[in-house]
N, C-alpha and C. Protein backbone atom coordinates (compact mmCIF):
# COMPACT_ATOMS: atom_id res chain seq x y z
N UNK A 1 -79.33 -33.31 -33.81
CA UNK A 1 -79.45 -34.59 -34.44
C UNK A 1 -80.27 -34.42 -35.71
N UNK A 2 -79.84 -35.14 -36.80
CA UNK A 2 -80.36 -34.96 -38.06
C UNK A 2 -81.85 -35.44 -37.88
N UNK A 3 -82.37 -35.19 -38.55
CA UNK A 3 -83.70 -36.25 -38.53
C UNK A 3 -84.09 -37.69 -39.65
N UNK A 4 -84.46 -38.30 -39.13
CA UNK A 4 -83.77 -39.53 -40.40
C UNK A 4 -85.26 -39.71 -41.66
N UNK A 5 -84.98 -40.05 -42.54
CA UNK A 5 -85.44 -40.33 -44.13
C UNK A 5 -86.91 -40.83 -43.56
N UNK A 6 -86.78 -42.15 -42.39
CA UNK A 6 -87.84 -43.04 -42.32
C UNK A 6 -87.20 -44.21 -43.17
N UNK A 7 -85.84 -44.19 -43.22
CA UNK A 7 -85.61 -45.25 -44.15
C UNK A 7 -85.75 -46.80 -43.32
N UNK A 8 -85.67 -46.94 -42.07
CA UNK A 8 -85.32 -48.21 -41.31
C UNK A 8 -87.30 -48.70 -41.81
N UNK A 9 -88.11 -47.66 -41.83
CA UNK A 9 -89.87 -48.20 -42.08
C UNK A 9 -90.07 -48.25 -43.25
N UNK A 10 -89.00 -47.86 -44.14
CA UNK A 10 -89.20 -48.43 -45.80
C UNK A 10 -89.31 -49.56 -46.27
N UNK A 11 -88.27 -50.41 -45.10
CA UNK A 11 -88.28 -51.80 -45.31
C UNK A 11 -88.70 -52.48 -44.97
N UNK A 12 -88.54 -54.07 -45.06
CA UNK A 12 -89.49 -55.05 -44.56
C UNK A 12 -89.04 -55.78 -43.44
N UNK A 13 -88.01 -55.64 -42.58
CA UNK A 13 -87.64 -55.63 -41.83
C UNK A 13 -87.94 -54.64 -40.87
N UNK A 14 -88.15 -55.08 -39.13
CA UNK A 14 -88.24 -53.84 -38.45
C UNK A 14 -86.86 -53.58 -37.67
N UNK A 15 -86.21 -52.42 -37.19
CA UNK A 15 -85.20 -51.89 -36.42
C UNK A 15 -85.53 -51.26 -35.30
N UNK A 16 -85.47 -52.26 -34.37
CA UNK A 16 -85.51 -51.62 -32.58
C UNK A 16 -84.76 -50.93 -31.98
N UNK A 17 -84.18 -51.10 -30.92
CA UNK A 17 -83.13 -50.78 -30.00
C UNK A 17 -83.61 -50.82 -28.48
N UNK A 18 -83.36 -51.32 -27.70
CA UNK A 18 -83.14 -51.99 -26.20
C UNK A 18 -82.69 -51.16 -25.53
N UNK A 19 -83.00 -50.77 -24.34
CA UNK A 19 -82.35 -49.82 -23.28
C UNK A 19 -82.83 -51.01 -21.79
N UNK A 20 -81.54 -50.54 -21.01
CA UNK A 20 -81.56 -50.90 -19.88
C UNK A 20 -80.55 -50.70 -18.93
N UNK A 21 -80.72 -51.00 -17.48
CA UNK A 21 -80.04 -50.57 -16.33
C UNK A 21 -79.76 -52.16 -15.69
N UNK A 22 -78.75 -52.80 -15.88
CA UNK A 22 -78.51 -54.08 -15.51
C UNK A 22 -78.03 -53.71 -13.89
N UNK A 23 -78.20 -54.69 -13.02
CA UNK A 23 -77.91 -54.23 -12.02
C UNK A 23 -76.32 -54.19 -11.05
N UNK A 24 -75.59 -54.00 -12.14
CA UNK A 24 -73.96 -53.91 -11.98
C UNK A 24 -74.02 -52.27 -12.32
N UNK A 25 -74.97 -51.83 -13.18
CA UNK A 25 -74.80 -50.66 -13.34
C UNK A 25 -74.68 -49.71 -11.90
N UNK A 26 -73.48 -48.58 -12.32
CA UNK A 26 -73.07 -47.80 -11.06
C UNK A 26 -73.39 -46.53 -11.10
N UNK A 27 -73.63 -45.19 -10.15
CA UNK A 27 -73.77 -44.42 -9.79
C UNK A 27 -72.42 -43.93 -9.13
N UNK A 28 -71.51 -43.09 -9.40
CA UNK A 28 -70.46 -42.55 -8.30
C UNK A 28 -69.64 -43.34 -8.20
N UNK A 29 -69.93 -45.02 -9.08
CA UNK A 29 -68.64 -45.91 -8.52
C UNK A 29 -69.38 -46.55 -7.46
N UNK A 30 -70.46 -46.39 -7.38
CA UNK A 30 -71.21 -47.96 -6.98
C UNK A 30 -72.83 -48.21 -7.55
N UNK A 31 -73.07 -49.60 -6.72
CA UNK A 31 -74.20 -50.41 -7.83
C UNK A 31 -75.39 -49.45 -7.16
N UNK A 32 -76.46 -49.46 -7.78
CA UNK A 32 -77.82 -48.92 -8.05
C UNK A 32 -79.22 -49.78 -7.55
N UNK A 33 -79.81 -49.54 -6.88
CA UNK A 33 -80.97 -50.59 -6.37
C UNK A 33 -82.35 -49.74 -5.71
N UNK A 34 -83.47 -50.38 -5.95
CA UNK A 34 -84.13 -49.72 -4.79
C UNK A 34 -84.08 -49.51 -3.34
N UNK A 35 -83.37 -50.25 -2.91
CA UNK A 35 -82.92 -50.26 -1.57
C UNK A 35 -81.49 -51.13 -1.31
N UNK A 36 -80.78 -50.32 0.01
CA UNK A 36 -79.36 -50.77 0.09
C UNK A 36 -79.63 -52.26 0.54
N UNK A 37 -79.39 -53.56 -0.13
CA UNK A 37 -79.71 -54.79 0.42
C UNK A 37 -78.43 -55.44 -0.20
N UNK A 38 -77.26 -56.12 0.64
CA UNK A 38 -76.18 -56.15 -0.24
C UNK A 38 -76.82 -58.31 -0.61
N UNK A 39 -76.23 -58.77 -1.51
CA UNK A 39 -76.67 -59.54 -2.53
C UNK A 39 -75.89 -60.35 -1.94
N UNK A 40 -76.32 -61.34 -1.54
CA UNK A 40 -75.35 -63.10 -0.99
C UNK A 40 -75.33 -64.04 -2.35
N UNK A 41 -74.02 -64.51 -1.94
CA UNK A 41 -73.61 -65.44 -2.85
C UNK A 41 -72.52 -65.13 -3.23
N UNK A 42 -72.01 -65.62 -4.20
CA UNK A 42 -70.64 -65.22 -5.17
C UNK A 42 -71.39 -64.26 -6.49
N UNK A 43 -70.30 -63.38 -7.18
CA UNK A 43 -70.60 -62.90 -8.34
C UNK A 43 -70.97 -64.18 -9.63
N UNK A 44 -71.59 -63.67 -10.69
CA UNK A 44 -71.72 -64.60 -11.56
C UNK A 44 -70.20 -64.84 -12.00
N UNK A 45 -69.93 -63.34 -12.64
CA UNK A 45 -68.33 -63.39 -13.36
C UNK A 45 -67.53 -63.12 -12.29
N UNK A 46 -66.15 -63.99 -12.48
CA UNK A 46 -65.24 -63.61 -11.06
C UNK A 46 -64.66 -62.52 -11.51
N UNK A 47 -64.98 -61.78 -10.64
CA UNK A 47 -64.44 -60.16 -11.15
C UNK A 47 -63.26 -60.35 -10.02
N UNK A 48 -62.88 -60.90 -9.01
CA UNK A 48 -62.38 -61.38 -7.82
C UNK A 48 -62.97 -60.25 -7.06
N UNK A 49 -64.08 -59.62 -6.96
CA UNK A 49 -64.74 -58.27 -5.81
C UNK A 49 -65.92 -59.09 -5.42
N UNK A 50 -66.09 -58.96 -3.97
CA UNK A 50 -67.55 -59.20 -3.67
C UNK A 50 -68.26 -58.20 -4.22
N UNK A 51 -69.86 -58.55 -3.80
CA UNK A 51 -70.60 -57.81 -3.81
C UNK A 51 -70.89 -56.69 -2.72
N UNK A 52 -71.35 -55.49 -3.01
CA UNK A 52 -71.01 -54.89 -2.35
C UNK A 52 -72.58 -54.27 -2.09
N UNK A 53 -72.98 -53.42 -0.87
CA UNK A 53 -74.53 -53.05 -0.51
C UNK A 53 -74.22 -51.67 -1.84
N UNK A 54 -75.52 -51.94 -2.59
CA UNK A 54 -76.12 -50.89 -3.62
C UNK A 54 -76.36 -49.45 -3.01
N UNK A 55 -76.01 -48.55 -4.16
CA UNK A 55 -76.58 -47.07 -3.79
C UNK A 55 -78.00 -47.24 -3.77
N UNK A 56 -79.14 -46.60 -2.68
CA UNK A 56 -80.51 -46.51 -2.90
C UNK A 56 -80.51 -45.57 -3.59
N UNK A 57 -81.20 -45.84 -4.36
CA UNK A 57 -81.92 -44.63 -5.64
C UNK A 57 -82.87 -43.42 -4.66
N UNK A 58 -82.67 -41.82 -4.79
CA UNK A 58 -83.60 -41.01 -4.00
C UNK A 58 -84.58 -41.22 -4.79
N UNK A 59 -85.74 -40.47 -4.45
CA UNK A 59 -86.66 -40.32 -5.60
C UNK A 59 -86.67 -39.30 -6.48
N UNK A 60 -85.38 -38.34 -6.53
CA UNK A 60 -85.10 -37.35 -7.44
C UNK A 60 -83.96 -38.55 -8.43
N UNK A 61 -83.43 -39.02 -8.14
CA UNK A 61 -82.97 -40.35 -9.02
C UNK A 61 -83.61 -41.09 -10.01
N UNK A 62 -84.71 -41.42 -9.26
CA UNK A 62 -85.36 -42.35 -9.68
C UNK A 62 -86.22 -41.30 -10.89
N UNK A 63 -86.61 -40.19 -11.05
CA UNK A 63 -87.23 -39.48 -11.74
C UNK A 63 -86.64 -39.28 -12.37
N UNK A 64 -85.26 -39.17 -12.50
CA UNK A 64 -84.09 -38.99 -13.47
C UNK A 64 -83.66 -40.14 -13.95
N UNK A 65 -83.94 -41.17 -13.90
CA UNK A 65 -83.85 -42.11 -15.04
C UNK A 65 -84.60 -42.63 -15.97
N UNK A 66 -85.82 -42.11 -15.55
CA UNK A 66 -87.48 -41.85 -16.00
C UNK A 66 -87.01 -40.77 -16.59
N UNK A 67 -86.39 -39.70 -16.77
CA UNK A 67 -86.28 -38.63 -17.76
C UNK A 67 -85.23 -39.50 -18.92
N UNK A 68 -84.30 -39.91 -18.22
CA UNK A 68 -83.28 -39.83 -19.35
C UNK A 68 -84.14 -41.31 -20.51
N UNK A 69 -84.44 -42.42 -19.67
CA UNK A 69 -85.26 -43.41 -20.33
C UNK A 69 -85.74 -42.50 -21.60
N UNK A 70 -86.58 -41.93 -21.06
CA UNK A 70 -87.61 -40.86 -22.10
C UNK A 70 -86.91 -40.36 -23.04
N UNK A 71 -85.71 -39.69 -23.01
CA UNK A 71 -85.07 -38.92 -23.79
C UNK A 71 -83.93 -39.82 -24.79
N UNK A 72 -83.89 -41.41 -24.31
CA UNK A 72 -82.92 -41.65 -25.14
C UNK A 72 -83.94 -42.78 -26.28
N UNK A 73 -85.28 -42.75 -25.10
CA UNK A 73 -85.93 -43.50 -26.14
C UNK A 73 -86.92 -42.51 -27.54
N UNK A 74 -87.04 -41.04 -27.18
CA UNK A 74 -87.09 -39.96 -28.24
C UNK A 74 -86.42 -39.87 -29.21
N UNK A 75 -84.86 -39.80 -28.82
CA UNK A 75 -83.54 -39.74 -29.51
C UNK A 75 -84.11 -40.91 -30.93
N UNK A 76 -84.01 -42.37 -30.02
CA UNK A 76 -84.02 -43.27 -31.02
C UNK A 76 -85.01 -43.09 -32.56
N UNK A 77 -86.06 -42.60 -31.36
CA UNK A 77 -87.42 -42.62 -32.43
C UNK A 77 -86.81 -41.43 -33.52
N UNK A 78 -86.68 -40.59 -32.88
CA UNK A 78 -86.26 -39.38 -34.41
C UNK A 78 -85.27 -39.96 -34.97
N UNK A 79 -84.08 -41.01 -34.41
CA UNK A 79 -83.17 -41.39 -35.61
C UNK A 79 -84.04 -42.45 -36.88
N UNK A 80 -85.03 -43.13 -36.10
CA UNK A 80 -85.64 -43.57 -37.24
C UNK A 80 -85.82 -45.13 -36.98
N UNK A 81 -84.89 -45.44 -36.01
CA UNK A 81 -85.95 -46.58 -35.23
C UNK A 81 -87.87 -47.20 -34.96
N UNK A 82 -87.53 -48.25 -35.56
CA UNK A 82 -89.48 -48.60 -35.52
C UNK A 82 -90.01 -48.56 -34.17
N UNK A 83 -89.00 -49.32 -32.95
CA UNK A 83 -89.59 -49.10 -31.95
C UNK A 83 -88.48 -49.20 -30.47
N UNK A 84 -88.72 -49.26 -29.58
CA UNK A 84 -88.08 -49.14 -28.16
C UNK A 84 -88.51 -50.37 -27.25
N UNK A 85 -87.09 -50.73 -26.75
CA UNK A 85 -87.81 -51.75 -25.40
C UNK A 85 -86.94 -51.52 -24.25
N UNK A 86 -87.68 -51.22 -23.20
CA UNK A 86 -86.68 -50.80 -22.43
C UNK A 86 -86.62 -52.50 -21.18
N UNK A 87 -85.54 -52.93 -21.40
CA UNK A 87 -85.50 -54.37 -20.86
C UNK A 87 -84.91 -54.03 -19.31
N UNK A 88 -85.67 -54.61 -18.82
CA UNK A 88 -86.23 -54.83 -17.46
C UNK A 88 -86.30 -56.51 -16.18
N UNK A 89 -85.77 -57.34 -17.26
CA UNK A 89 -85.85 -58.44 -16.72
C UNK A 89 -84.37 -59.09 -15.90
N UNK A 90 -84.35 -59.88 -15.13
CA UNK A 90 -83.73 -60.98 -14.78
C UNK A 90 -82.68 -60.26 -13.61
N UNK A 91 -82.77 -59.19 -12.91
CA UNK A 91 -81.81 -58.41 -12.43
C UNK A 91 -81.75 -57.03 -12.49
N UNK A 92 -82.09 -56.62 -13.87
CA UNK A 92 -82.06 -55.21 -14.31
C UNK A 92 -82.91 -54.65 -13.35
N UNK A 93 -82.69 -53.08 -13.24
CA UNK A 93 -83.19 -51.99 -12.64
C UNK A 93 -84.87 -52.05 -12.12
N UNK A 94 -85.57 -52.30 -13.08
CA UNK A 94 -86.89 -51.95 -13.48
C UNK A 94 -87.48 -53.64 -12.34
N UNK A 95 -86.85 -54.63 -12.68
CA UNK A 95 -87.03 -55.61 -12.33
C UNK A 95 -86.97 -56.29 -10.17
N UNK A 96 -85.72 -55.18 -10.07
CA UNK A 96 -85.45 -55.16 -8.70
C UNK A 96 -86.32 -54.32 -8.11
N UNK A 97 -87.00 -53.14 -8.81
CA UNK A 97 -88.20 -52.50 -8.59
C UNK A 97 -89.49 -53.19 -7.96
N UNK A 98 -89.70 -54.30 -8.99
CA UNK A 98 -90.97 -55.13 -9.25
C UNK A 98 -91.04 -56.38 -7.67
N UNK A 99 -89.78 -56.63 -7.41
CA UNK A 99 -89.19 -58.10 -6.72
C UNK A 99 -89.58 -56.94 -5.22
N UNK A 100 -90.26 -57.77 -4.27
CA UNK A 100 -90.68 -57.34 -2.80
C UNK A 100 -89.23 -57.93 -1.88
N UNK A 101 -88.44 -58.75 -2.70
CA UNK A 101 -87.34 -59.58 -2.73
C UNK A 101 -85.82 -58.56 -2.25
N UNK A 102 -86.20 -57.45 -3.14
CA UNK A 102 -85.15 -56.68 -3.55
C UNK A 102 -85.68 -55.01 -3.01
N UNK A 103 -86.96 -55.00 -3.23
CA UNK A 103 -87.69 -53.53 -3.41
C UNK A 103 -88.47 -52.97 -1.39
N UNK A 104 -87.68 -52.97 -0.83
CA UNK A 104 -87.78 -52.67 0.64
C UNK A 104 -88.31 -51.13 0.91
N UNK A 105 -88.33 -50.44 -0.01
CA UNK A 105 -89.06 -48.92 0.37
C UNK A 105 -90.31 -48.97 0.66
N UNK A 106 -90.21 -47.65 1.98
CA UNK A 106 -92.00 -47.00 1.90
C UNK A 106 -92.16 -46.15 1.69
N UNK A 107 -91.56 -46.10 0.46
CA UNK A 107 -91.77 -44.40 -0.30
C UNK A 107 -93.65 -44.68 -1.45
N UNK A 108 -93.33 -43.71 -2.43
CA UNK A 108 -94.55 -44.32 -3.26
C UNK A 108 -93.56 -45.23 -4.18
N UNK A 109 -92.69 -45.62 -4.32
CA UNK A 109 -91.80 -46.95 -5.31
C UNK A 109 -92.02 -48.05 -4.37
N UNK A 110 -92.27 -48.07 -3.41
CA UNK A 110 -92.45 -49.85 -2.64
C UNK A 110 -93.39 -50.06 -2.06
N UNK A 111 -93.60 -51.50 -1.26
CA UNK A 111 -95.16 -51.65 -0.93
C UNK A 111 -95.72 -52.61 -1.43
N UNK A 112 -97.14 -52.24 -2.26
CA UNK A 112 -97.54 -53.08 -2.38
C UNK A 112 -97.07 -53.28 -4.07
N UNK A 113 -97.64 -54.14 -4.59
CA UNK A 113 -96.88 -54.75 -6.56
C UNK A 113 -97.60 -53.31 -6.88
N UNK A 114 -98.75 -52.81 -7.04
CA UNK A 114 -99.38 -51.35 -7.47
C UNK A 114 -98.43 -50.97 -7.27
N UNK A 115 -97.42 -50.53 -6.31
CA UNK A 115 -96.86 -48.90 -6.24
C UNK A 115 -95.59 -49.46 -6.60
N UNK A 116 -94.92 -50.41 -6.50
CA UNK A 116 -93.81 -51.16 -7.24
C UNK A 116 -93.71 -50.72 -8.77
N UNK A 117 -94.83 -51.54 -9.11
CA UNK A 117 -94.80 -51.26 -10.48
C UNK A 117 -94.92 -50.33 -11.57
């Protein structure tokens, strides 16, 4: 990857970029969660598929999205991006982490909000 000018901090405008793991996101061809808890209700969008019980993340998983996070939020920074947000809310990955709702492990990822978070 080239390395960039610094031109996006020349200006007076700033240039971000957003990363995230919404929780439709799949593994193998299925959904991703801290724990297999399948989701009641209807889908938002009619995809006409239920919902289906999530892959649990191992904790060699879970360290691997903590790498790649890292590496795509590096990437950005050397293209020349001011800054990174890795969005986490309303469903997403990071968020079903946080929720005692969603987050059923007794590994060190569940428990109490400390080891959640």
């Amino acid at each position: 990857m080239e390395k960039s000018d610094g031109s996006c901090s020349q200006k007076k405008d700033t240039y971000t970029v957003k990363y995230g793991i919404p929780g439709v996101q799949v593994k193998n061809g299925k959904r991703i969660a801290p724990s297999p808890l399948k989701s009641v209700g209807a889908p938002v969008f009619n995809v006409g598929e239920p919902y289906t019980v999530p892959y649990e993340l191992t904790q060699s998983d879970i360290k691997q999205v903590i790498r790649d996070w890292t590496k795509a939020a590096e990437n950005a920074m050397e293209a020349g991006f001011d800054g990174v947000e890795i969005h986490q809310a309303n469903g997403y990955l990071g968020d079903t982490f946080l929720l005692d709702s969603s987050n059923k492990r007794t590994d060190k990822y569940g428990g109490s909000i400390e080891t959640r978070a």
